[in-house]
C-alpha atoms as a PDB file:
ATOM      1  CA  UNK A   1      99.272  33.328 235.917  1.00  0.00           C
ATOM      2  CA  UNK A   2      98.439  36.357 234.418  1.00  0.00           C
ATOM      3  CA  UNK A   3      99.107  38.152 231.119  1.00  0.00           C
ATOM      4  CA  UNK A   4     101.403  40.835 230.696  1.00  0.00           C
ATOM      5  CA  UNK A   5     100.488  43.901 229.160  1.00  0.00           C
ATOM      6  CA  UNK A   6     101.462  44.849 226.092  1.00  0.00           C
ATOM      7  CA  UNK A   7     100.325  48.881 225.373  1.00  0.00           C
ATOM      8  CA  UNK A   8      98.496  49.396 221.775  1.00  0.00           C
ATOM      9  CA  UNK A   9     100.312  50.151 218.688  1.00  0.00           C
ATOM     10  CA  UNK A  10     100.978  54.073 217.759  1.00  0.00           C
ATOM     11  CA  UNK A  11      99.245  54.888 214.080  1.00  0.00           C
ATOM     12  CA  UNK A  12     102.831  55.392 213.081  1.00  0.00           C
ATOM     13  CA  UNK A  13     103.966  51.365 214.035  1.00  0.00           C
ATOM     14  CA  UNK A  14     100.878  50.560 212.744  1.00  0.00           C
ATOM     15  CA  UNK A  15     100.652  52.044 209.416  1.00  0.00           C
ATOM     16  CA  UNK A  16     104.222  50.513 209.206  1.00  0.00           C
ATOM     17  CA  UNK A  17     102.952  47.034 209.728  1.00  0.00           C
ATOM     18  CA  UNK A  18     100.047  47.395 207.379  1.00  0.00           C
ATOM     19  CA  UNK A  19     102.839  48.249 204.746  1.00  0.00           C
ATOM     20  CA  UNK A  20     105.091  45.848 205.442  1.00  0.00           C
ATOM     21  CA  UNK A  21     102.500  43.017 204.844  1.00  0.00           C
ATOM     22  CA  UNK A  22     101.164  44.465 202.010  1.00  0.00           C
ATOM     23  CA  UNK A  23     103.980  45.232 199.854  1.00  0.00           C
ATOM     24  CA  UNK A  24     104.185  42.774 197.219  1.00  0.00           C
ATOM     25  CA  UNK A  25     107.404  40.365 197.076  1.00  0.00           C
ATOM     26  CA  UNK A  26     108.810  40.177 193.920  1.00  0.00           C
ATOM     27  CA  UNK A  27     110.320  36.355 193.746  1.00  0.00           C
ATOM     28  CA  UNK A  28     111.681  36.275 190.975  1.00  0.00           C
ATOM     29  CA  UNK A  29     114.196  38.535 191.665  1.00  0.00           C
ATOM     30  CA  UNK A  30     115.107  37.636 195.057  1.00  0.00           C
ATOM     31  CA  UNK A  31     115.398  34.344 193.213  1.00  0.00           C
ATOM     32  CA  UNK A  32     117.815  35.948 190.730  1.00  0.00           C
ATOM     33  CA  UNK A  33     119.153  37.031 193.212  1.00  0.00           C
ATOM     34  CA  UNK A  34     120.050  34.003 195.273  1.00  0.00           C
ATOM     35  CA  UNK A  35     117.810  35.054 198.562  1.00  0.00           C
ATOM     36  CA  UNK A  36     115.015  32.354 197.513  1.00  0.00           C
ATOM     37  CA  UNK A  37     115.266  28.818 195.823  1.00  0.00           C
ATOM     38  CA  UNK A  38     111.997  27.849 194.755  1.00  0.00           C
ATOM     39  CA  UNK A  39     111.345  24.253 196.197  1.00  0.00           C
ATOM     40  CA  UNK A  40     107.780  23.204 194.877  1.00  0.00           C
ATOM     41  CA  UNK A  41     105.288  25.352 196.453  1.00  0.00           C
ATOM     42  CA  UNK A  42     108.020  26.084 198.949  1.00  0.00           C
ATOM     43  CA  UNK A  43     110.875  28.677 199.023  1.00  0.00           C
ATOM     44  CA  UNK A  44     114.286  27.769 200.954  1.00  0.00           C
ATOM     45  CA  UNK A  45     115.611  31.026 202.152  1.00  0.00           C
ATOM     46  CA  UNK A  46     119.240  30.754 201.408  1.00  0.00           C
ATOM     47  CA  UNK A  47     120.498  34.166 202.571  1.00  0.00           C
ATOM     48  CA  UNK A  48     118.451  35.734 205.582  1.00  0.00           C
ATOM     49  CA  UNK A  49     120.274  38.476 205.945  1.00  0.00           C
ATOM     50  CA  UNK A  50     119.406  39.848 202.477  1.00  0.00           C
ATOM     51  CA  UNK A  51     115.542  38.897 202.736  1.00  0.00           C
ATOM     52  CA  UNK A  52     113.678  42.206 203.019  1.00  0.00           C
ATOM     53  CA  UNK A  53     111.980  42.889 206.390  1.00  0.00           C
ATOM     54  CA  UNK A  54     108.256  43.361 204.378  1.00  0.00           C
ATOM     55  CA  UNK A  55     109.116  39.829 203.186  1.00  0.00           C
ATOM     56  CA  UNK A  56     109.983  38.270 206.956  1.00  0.00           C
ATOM     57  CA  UNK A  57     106.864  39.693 207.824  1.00  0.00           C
ATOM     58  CA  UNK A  58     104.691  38.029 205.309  1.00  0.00           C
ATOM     59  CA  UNK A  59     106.126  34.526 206.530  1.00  0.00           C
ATOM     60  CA  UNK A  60     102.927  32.277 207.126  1.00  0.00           C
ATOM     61  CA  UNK A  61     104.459  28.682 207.848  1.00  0.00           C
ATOM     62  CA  UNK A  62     107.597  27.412 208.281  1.00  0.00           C
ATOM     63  CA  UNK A  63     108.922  23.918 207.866  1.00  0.00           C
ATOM     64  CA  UNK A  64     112.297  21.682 208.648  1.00  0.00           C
ATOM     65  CA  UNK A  65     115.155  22.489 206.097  1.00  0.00           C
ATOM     66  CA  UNK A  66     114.424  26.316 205.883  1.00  0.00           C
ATOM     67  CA  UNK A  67     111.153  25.724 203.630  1.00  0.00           C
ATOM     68  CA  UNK A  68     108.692  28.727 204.342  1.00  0.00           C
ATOM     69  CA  UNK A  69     105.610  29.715 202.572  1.00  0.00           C
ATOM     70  CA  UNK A  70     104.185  33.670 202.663  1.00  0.00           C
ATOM     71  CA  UNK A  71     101.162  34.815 203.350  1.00  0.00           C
ATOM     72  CA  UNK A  72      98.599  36.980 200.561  1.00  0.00           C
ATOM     73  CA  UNK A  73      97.510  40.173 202.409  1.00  0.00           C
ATOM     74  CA  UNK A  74      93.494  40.408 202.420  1.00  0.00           C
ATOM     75  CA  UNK A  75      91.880  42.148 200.316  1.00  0.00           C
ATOM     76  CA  UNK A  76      90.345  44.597 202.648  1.00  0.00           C
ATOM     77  CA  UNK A  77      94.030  44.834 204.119  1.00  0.00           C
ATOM     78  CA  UNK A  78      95.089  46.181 200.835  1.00  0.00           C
ATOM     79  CA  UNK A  79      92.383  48.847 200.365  1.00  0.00           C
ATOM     80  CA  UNK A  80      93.465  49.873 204.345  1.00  0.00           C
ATOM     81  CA  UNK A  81      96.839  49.974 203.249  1.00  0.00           C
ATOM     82  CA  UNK A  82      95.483  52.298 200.232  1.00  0.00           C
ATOM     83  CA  UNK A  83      93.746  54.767 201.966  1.00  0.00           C
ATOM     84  CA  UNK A  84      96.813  55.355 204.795  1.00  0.00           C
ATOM     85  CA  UNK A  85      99.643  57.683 204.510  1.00  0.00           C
ATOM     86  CA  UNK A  86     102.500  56.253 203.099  1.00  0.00           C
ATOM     87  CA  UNK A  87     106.102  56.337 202.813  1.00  0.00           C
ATOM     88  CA  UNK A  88     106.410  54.159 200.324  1.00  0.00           C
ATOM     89  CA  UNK A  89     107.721  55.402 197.094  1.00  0.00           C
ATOM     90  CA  UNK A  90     104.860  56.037 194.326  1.00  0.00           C
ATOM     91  CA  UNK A  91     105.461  53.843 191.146  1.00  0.00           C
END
């Protein structure tokens, strides 16, 4: 069997990706908010559809019951994600 191949990501997909792994999730508010419920050093995701993609991306591990964890972007991730052209609204 061989593998398929799968072409390389334009700068524009990828510079989205780099973003959407590095923006930061804020959890209390999408606990507020009813998205997350905080189960140890899990979080059930009770609605999906309101879970932001940036967060869906940063989903390391998933477990029975709808328990995930999320990843931490690396550090040299962040200083990529830094130095590339944004569209992310300044703060």
């Amino acid at each position: 069997m061989t593998a398929e191949y799968t072409p390389p990501l334009s700068r524009e997909k990828l510079v989205e990706e780099i973003e959407k792994i590095t923006t930061p999730i804020d959890f209390d508010l999408l606990i507020k908010d009813q998205v997350l419920e905080k189960v140890g050093t899990w979080y059930r995701i009770k609605d999906e559809g309101r879970l932001p993609d940036y967060a869906k991306a940063q989903i390391q591990t998933l477990k029975s019951g709808g328990l995930v964890k999320f990843s931490k972007p690396s550090k040299t991730l962040e200083k990529l994600a830094q130095k590339l052209p944004s569209k992310r609204p300044i703060k």
